[in-house]
C-alpha atoms as a PDB file:
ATOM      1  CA  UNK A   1     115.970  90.805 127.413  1.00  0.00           C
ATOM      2  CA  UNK A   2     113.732  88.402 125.851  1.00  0.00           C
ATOM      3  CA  UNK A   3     114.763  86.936 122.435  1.00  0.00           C
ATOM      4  CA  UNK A   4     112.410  87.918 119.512  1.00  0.00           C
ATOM      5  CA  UNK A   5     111.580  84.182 118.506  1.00  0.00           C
ATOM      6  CA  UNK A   6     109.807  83.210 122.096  1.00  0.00           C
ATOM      7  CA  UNK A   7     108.128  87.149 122.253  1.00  0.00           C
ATOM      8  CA  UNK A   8     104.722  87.030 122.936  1.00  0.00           C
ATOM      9  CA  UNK A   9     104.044  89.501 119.634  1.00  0.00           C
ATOM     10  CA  UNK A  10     105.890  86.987 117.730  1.00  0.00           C
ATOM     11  CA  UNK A  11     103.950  84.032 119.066  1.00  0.00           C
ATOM     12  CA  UNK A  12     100.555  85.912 118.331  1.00  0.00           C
ATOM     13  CA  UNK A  13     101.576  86.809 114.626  1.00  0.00           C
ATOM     14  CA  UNK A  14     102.672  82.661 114.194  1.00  0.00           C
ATOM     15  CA  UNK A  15      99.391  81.811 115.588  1.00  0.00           C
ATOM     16  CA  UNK A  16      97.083  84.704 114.206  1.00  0.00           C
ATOM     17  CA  UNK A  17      98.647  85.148 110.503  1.00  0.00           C
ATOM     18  CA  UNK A  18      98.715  81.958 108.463  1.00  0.00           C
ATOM     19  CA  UNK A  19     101.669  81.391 106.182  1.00  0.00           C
ATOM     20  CA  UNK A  20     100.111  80.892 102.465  1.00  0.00           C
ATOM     21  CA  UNK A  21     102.409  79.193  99.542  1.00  0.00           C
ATOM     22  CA  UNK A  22     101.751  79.948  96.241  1.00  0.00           C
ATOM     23  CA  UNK A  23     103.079  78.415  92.934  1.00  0.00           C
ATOM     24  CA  UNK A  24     102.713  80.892  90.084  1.00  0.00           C
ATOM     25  CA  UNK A  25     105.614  79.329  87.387  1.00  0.00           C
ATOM     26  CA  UNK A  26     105.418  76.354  85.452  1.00  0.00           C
ATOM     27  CA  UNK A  27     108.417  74.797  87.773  1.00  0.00           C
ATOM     28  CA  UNK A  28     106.413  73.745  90.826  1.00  0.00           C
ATOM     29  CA  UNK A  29     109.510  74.394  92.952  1.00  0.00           C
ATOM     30  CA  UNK A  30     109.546  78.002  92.800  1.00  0.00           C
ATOM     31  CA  UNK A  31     106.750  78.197  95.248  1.00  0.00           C
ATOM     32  CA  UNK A  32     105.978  82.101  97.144  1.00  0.00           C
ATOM     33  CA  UNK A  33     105.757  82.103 100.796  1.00  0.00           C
ATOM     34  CA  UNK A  34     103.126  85.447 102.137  1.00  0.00           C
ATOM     35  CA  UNK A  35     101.496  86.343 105.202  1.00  0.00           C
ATOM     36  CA  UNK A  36      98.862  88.600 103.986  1.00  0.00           C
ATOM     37  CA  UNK A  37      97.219  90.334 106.822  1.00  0.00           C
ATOM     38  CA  UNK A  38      94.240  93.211 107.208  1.00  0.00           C
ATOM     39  CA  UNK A  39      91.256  94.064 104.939  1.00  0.00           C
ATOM     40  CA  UNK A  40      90.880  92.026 101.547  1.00  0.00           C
ATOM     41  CA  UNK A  41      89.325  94.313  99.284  1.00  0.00           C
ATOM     42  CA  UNK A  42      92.374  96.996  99.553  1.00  0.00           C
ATOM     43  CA  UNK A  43      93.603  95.997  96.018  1.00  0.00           C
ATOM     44  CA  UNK A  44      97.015  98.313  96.870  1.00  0.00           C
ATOM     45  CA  UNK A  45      98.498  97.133  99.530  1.00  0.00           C
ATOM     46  CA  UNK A  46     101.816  97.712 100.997  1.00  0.00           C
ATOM     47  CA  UNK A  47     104.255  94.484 100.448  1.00  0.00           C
ATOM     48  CA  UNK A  48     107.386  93.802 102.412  1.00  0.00           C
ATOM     49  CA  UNK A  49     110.744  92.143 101.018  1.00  0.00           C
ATOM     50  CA  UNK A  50     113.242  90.586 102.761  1.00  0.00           C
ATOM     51  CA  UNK A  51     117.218  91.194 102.127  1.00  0.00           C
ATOM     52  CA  UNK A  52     119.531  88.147 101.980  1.00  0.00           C
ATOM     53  CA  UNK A  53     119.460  86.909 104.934  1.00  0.00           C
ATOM     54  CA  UNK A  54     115.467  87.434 105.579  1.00  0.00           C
ATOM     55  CA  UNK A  55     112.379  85.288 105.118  1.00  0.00           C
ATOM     56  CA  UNK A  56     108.694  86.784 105.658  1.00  0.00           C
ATOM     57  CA  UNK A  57     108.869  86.459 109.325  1.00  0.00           C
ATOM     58  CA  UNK A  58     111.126  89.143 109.657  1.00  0.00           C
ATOM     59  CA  UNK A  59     108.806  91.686 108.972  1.00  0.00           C
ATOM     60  CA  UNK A  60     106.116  90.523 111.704  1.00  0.00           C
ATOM     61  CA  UNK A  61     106.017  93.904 113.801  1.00  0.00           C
ATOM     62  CA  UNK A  62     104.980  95.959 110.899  1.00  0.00           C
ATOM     63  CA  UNK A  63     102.329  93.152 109.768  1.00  0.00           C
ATOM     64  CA  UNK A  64     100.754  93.250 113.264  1.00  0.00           C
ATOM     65  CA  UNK A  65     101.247  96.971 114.034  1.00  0.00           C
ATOM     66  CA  UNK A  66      99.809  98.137 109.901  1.00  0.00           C
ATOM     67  CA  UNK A  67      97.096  95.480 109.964  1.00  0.00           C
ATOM     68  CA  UNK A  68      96.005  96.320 113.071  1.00  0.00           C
ATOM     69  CA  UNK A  69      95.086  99.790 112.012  1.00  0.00           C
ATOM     70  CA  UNK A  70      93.532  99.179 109.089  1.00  0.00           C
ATOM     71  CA  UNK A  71      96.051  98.591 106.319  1.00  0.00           C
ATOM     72  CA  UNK A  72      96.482  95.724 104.190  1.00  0.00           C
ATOM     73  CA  UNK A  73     100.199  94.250 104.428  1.00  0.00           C
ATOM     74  CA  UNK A  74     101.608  91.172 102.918  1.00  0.00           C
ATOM     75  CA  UNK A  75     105.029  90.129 104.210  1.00  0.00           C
ATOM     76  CA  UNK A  76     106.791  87.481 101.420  1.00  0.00           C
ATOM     77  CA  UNK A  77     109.640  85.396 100.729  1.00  0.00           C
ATOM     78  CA  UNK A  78     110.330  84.401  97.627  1.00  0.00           C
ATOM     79  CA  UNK A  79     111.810  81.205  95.589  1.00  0.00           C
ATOM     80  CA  UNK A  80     114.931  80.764  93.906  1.00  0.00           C
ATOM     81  CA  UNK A  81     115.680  82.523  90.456  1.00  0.00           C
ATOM     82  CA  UNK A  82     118.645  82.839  89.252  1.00  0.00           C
ATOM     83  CA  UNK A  83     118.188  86.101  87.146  1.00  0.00           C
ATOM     84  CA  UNK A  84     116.560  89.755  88.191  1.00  0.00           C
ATOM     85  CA  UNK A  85     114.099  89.373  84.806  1.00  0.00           C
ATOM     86  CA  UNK A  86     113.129  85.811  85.822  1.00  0.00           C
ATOM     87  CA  UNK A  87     112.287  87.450  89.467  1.00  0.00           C
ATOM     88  CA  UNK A  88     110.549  90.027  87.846  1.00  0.00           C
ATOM     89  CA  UNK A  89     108.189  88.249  86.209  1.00  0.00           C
ATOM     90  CA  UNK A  90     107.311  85.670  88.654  1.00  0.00           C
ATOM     91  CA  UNK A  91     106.533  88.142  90.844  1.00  0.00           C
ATOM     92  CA  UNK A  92     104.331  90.026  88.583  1.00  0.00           C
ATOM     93  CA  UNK A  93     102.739  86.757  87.920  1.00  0.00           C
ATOM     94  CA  UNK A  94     101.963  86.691  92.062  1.00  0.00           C
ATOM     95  CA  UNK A  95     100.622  90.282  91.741  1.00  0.00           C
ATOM     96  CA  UNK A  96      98.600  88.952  88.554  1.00  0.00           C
ATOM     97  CA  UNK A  97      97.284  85.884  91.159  1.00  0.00           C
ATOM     98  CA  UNK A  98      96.803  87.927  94.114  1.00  0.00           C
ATOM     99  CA  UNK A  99      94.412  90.459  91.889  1.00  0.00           C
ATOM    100  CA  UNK A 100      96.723  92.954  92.740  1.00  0.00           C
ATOM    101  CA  UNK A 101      97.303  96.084  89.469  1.00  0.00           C
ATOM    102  CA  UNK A 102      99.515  98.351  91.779  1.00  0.00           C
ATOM    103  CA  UNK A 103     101.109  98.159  95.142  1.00  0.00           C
ATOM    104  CA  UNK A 104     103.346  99.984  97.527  1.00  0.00           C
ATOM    105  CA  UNK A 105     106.781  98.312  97.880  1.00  0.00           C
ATOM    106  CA  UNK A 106     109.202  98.222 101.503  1.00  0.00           C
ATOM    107  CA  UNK A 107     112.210  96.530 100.176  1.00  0.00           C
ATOM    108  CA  UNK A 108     115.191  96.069 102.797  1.00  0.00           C
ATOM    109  CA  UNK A 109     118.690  95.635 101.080  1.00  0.00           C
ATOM    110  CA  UNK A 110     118.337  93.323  98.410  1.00  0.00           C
ATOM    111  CA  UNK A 111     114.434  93.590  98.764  1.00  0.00           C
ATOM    112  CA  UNK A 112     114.835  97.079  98.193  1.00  0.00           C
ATOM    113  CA  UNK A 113     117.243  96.521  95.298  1.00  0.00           C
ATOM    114  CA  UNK A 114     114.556  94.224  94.007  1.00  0.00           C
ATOM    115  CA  UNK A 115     112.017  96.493  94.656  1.00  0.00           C
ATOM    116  CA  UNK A 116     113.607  99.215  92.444  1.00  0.00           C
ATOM    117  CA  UNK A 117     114.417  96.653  89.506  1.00  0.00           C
ATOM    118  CA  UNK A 118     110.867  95.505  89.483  1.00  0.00           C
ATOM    119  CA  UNK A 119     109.261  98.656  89.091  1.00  0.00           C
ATOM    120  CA  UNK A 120     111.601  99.805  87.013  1.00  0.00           C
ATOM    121  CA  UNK A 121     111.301  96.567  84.286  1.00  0.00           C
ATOM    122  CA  UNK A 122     106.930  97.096  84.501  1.00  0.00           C
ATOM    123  CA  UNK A 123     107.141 101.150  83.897  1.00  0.00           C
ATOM    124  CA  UNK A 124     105.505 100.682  80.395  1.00  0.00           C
ATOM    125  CA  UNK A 125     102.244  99.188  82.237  1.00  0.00           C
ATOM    126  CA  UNK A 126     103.274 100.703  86.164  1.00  0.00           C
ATOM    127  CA  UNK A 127     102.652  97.816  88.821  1.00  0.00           C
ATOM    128  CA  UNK A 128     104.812  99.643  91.255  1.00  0.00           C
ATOM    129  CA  UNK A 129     102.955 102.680  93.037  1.00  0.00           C
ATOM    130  CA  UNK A 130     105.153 103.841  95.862  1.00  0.00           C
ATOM    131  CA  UNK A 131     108.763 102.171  97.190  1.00  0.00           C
ATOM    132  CA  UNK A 132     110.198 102.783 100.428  1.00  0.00           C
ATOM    133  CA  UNK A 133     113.634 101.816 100.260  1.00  0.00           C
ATOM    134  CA  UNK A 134     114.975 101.040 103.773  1.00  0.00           C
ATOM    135  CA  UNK A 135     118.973 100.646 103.544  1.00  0.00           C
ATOM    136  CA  UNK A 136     119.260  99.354 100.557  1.00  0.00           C
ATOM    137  CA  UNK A 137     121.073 100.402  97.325  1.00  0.00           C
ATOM    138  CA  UNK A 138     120.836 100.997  93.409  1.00  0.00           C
ATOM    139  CA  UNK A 139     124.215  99.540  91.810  1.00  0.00           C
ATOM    140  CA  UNK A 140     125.146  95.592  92.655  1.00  0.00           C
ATOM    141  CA  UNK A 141     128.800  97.177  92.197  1.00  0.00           C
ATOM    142  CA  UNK A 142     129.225  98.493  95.520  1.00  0.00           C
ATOM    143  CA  UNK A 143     129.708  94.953  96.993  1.00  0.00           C
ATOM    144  CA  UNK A 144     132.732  94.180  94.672  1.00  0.00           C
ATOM    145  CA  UNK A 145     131.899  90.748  93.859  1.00  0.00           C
ATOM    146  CA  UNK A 146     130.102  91.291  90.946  1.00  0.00           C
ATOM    147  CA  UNK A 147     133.093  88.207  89.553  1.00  0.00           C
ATOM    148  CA  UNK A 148     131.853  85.534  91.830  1.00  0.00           C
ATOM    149  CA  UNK A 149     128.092  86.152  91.375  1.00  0.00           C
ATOM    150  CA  UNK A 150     127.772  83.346  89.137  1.00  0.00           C
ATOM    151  CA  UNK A 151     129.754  81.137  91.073  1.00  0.00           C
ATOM    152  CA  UNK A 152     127.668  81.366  93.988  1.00  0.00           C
ATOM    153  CA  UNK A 153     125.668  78.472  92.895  1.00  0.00           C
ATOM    154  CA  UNK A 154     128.883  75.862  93.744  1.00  0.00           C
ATOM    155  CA  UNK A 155     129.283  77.050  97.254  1.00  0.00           C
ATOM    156  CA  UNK A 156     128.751  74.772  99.926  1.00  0.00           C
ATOM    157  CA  UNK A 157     126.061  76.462 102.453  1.00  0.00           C
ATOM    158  CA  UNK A 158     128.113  77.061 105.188  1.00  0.00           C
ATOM    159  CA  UNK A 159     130.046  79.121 103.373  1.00  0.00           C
ATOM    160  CA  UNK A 160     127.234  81.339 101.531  1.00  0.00           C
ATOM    161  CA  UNK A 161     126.104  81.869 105.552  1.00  0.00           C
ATOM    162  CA  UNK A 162     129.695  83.266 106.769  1.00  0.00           C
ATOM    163  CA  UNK A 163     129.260  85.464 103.458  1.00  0.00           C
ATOM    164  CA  UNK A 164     126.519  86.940 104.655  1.00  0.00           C
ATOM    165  CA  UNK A 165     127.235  86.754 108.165  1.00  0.00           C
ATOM    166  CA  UNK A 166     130.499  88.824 107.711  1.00  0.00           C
ATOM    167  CA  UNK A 167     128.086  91.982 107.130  1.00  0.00           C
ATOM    168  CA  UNK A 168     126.088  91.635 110.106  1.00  0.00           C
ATOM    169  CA  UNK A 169     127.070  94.352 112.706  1.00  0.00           C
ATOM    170  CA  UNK A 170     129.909  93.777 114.948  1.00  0.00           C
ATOM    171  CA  UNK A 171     131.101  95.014 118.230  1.00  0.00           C
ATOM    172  CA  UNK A 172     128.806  96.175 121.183  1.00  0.00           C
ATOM    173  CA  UNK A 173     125.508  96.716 120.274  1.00  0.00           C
ATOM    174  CA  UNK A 174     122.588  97.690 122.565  1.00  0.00           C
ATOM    175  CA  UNK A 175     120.062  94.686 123.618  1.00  0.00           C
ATOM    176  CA  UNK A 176     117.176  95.255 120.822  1.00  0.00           C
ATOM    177  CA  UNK A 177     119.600  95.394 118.479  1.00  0.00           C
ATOM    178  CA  UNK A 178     121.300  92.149 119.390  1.00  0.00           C
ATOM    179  CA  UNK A 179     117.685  90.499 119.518  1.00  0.00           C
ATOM    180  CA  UNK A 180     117.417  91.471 116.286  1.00  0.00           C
ATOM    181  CA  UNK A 181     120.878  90.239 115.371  1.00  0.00           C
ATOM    182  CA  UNK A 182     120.104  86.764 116.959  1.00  0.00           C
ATOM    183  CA  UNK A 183     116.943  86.576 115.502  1.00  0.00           C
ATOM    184  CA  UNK A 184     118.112  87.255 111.761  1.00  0.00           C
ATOM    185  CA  UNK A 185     121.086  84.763 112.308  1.00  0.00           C
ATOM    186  CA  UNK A 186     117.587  82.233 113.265  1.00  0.00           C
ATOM    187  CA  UNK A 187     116.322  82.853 109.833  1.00  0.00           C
ATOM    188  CA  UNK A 188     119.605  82.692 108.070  1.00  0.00           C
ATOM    189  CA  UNK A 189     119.935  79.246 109.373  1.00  0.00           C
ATOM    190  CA  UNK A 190     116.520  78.345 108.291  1.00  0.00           C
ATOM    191  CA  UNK A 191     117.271  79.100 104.490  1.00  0.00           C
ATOM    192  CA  UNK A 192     119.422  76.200 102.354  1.00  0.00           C
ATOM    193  CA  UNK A 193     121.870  76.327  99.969  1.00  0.00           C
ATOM    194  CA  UNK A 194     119.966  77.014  96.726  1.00  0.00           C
ATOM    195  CA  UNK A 195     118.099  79.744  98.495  1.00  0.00           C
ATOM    196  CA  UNK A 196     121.093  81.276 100.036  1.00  0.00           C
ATOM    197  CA  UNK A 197     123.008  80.902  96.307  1.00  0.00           C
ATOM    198  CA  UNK A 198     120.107  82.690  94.683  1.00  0.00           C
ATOM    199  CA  UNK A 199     120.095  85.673  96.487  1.00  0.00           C
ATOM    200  CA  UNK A 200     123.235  86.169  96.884  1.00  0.00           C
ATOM    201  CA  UNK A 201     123.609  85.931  92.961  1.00  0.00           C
ATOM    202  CA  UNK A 202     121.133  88.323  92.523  1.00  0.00           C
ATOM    203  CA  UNK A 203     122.684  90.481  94.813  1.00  0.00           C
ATOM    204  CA  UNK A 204     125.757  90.721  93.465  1.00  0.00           C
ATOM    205  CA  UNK A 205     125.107  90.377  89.187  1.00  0.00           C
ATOM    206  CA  UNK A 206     126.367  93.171  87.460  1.00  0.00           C
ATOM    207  CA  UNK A 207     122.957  95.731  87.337  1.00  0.00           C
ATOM    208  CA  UNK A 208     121.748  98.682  88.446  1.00  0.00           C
ATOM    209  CA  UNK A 209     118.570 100.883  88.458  1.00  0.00           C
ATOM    210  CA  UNK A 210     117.642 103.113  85.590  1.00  0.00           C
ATOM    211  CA  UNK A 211     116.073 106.434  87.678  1.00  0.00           C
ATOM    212  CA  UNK A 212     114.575 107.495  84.440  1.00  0.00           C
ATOM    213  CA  UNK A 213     112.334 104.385  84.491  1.00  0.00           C
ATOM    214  CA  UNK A 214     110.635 104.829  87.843  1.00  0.00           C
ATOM    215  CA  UNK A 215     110.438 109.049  87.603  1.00  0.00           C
ATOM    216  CA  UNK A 216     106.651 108.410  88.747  1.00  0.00           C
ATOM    217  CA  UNK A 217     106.834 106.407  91.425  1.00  0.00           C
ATOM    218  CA  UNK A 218     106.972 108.071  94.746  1.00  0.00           C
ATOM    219  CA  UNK A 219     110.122 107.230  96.864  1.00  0.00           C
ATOM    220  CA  UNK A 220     110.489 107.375 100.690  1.00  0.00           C
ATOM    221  CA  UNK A 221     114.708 106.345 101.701  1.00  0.00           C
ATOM    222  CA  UNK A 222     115.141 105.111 104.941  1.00  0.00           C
ATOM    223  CA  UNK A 223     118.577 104.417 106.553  1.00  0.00           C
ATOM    224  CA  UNK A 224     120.447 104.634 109.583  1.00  0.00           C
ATOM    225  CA  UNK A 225     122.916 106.985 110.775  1.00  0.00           C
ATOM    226  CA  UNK A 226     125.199 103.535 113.099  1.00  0.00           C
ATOM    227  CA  UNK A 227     126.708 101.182 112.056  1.00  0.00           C
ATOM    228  CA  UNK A 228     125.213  98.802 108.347  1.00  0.00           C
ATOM    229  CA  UNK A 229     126.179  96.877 106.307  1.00  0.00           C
ATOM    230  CA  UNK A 230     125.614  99.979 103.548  1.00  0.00           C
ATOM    231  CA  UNK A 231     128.746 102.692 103.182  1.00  0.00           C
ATOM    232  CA  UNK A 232     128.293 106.254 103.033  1.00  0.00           C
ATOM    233  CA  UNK A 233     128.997 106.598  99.513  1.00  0.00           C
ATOM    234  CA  UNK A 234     126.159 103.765  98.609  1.00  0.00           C
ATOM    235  CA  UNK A 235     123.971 105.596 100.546  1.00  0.00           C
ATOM    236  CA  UNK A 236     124.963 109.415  98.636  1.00  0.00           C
ATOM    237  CA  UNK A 237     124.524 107.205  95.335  1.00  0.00           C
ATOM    238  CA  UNK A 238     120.688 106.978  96.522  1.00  0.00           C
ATOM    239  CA  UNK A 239     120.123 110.367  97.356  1.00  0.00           C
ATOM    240  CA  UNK A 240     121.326 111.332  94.309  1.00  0.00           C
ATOM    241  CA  UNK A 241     119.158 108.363  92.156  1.00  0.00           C
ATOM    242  CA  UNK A 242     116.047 109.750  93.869  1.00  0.00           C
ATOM    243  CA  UNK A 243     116.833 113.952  94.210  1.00  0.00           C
ATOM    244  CA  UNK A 244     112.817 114.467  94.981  1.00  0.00           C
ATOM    245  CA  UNK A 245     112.351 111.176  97.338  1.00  0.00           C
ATOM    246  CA  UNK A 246     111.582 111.478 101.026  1.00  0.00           C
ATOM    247  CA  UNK A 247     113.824 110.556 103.608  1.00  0.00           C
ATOM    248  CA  UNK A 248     113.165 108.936 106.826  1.00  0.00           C
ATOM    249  CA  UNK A 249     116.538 108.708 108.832  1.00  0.00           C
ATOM    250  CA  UNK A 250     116.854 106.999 111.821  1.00  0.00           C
ATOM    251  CA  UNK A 251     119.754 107.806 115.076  1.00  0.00           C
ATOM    252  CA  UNK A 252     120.407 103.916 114.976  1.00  0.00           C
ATOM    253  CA  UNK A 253     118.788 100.533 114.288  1.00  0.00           C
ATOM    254  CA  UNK A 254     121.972  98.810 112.494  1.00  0.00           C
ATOM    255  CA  UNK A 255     120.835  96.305 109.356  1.00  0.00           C
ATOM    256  CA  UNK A 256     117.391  95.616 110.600  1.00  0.00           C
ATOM    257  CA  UNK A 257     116.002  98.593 112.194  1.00  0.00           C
ATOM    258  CA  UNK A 258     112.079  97.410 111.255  1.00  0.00           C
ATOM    259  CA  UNK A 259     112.984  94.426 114.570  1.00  0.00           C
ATOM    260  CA  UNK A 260     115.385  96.859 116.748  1.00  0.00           C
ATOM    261  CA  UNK A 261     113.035  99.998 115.785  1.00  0.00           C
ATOM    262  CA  UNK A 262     109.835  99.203 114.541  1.00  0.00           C
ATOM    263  CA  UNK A 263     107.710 102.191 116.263  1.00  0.00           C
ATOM    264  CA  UNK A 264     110.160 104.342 114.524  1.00  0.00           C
ATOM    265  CA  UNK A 265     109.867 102.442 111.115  1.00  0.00           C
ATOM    266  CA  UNK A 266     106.260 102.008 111.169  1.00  0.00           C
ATOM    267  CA  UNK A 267     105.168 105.385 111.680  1.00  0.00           C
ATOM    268  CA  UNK A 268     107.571 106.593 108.921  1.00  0.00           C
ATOM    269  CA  UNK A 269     105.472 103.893 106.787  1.00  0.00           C
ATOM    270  CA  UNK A 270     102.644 105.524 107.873  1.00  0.00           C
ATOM    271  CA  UNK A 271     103.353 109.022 107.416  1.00  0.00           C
ATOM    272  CA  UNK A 272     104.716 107.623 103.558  1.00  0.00           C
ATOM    273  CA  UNK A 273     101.394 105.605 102.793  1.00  0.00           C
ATOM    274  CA  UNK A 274      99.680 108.738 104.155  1.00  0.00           C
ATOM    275  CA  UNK A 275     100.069 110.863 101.087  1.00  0.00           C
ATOM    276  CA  UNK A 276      97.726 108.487  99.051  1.00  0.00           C
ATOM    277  CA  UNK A 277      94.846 108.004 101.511  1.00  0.00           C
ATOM    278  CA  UNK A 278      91.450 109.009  99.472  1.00  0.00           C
ATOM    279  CA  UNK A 279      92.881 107.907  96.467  1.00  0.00           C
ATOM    280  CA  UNK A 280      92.306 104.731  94.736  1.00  0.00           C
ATOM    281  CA  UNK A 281      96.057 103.577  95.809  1.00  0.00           C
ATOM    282  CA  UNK A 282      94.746 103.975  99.612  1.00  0.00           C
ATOM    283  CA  UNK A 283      96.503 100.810 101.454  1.00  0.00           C
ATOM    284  CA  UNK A 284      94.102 101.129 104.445  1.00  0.00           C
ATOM    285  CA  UNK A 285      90.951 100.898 104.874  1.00  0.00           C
ATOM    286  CA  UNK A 286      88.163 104.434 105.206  1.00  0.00           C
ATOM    287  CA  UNK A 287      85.431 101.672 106.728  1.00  0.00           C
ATOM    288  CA  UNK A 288      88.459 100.752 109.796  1.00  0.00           C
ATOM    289  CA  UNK A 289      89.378 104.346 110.789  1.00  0.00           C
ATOM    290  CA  UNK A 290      88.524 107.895 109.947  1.00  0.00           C
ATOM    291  CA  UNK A 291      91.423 110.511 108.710  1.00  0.00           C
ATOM    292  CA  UNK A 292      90.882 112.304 111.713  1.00  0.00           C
ATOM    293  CA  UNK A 293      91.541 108.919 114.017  1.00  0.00           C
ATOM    294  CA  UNK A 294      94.704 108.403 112.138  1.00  0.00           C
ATOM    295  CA  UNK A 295      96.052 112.306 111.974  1.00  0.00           C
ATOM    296  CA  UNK A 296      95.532 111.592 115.687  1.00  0.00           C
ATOM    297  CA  UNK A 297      97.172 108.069 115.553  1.00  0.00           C
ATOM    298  CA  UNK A 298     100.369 109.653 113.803  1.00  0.00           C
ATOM    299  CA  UNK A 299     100.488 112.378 116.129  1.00  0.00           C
ATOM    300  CA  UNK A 300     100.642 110.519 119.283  1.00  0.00           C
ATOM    301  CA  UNK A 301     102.823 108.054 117.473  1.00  0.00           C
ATOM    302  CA  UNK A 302     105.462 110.995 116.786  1.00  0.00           C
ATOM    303  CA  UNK A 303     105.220 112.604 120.262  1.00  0.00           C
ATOM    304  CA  UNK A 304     105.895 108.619 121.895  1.00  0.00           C
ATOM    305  CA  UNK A 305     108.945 108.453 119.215  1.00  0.00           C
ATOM    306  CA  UNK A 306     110.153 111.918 119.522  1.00  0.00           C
ATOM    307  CA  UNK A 307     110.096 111.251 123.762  1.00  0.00           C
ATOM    308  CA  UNK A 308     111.642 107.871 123.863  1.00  0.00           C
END
């Protein structure tokens, strides 16, 4: 099976969807790396984050599936802090740049961890609208190393990479998922040691997410029922966190079911963002397709998903 990196889809996102950097803190280091795809004058769009081992690539099936109907979808990777608060206000400070009041969040792992914290520190002034929350988790805890996170910062590289590496899936796997595998393992590689040290700190600091914050914001979970890096009880924990939220579960698709899966995970993106069309928080365009086009879209998109 051809790997993901020489796919014709990803060749035509590299050479459709330019890569923007953007330096919102005073440190000019800490620079934001987007693809921002589909119509500019959504000012809600749906954002992707990455998990540990991720950069804004990852996400390019969703970017070119979402954009192509109609929605606006920016894919990021973001900088090095040190600290969740720090995060959290640089990347308000990138919503602030980007025009952007409210958005709809897809956080995977620590993305989605991220996802929750941010919306939870803005909930006096709400920046967060919606978060789907695909395999990720609400208490740093779960990992146990919640005593090394601030030692993550002396680690050579090569050993922050077999950290995360040791959570990848193991055993036989079927051929998307190993693309996806390989293709992860590509953008692990492509991250240094700061980078690497950063997440994983953030990962792994003592915290967890205050429900009572982020009542408000609608919640769609999405996990798998194989093999992830998540355990069953992390995953219970969520259900419990979010008693109301939606959940979109999926037969397989491992740690990165939006590259082994992405029909699946897109339509259940779909069918989430669906619930705000009409409404100021629309992520997609009225001018690009009619509500009848896209009842019809998601339809067909079901029937191809349920028959595979």
């Amino acid at each position: 099976m051809e790997e993901i990196r020489v796919s014709p889809d990803y060749n035509w996102f590299r050479s459709t969807v330019p890569l923007k950097r953007i330096i919102v803190d005073d440190d000019d280091s800490k620079v934001w790396s987007l693809y921002d795809a589909g119509p500019k004058n959504i000012r809600c769009p749906i954002i992707f984050l990455p998990p540990v081992s991720g950069t804004a690539e990852v996400f390019f099936q969703q970017v070119l599936a979402l954009s192509g109907w109609g929605y606006r979808v920016i894919s990021l990777q973001y900088p090095v802090y040190w600290d969740l608060l720090e995060f959290c206000d640089g990347f308000r400070k990138l919503l602030d740049h980007l025009q952007l009041d409210k958005v709809h969040l897809f956080g995977a792992s620590l993305g989605g961890f991220l996802a929750q914290k941010f919306a939870e520190v803005t909930h006096k002034s709400p920046r967060v609208h919606s978060l789907i929350l695909c395999n990720s988790f609400s208490d740093t805890s779960i990992f146990n190393q919640t005593w090394t996170a601030n030692s993550f910062w002396l680690m050579p590289a090569f050993m922050l990479k077999k950290i995360v590496l040791g959570n990848f899936a193991k055993g036989p796997v079927d051929p998307k998922m190993a693309d996806a595998i390989d293709f992860m393992v590509d953008r692990l590689e492509s991250l240094n040691q700061s980078e690497l040290a950063s997440r994983l700190t953030l990962n792994c600091q003592n915290s967890y997410v205050e429900p009572h914050k982020i009542k408000d914001v609608a919640v769609t979970i999405m996990d798998v029922f194989d093999q992830s890096a998540l355990s069953h009880e992390a995953k219970e924990e969520m259900y419990k966190l979010y008693p109301n939220a939606r959940r979109a579960h999926l037969k397989t698709g491992g740690n990165f079911p939006y590259l082994c899966r992405s029909a699946e995970v897109n339509l259940y993106i779909q069918i989430h963002l669906r619930q705000f069309h009409g409404t100021r928080y629309a992520a997609i365009s009225p001018e690009m397709v009619s509500a009848e086009e896209l009842e019809r879209h998601l339809f067909s998109s079901l029937m191809r998903c349920l028959l595979a």
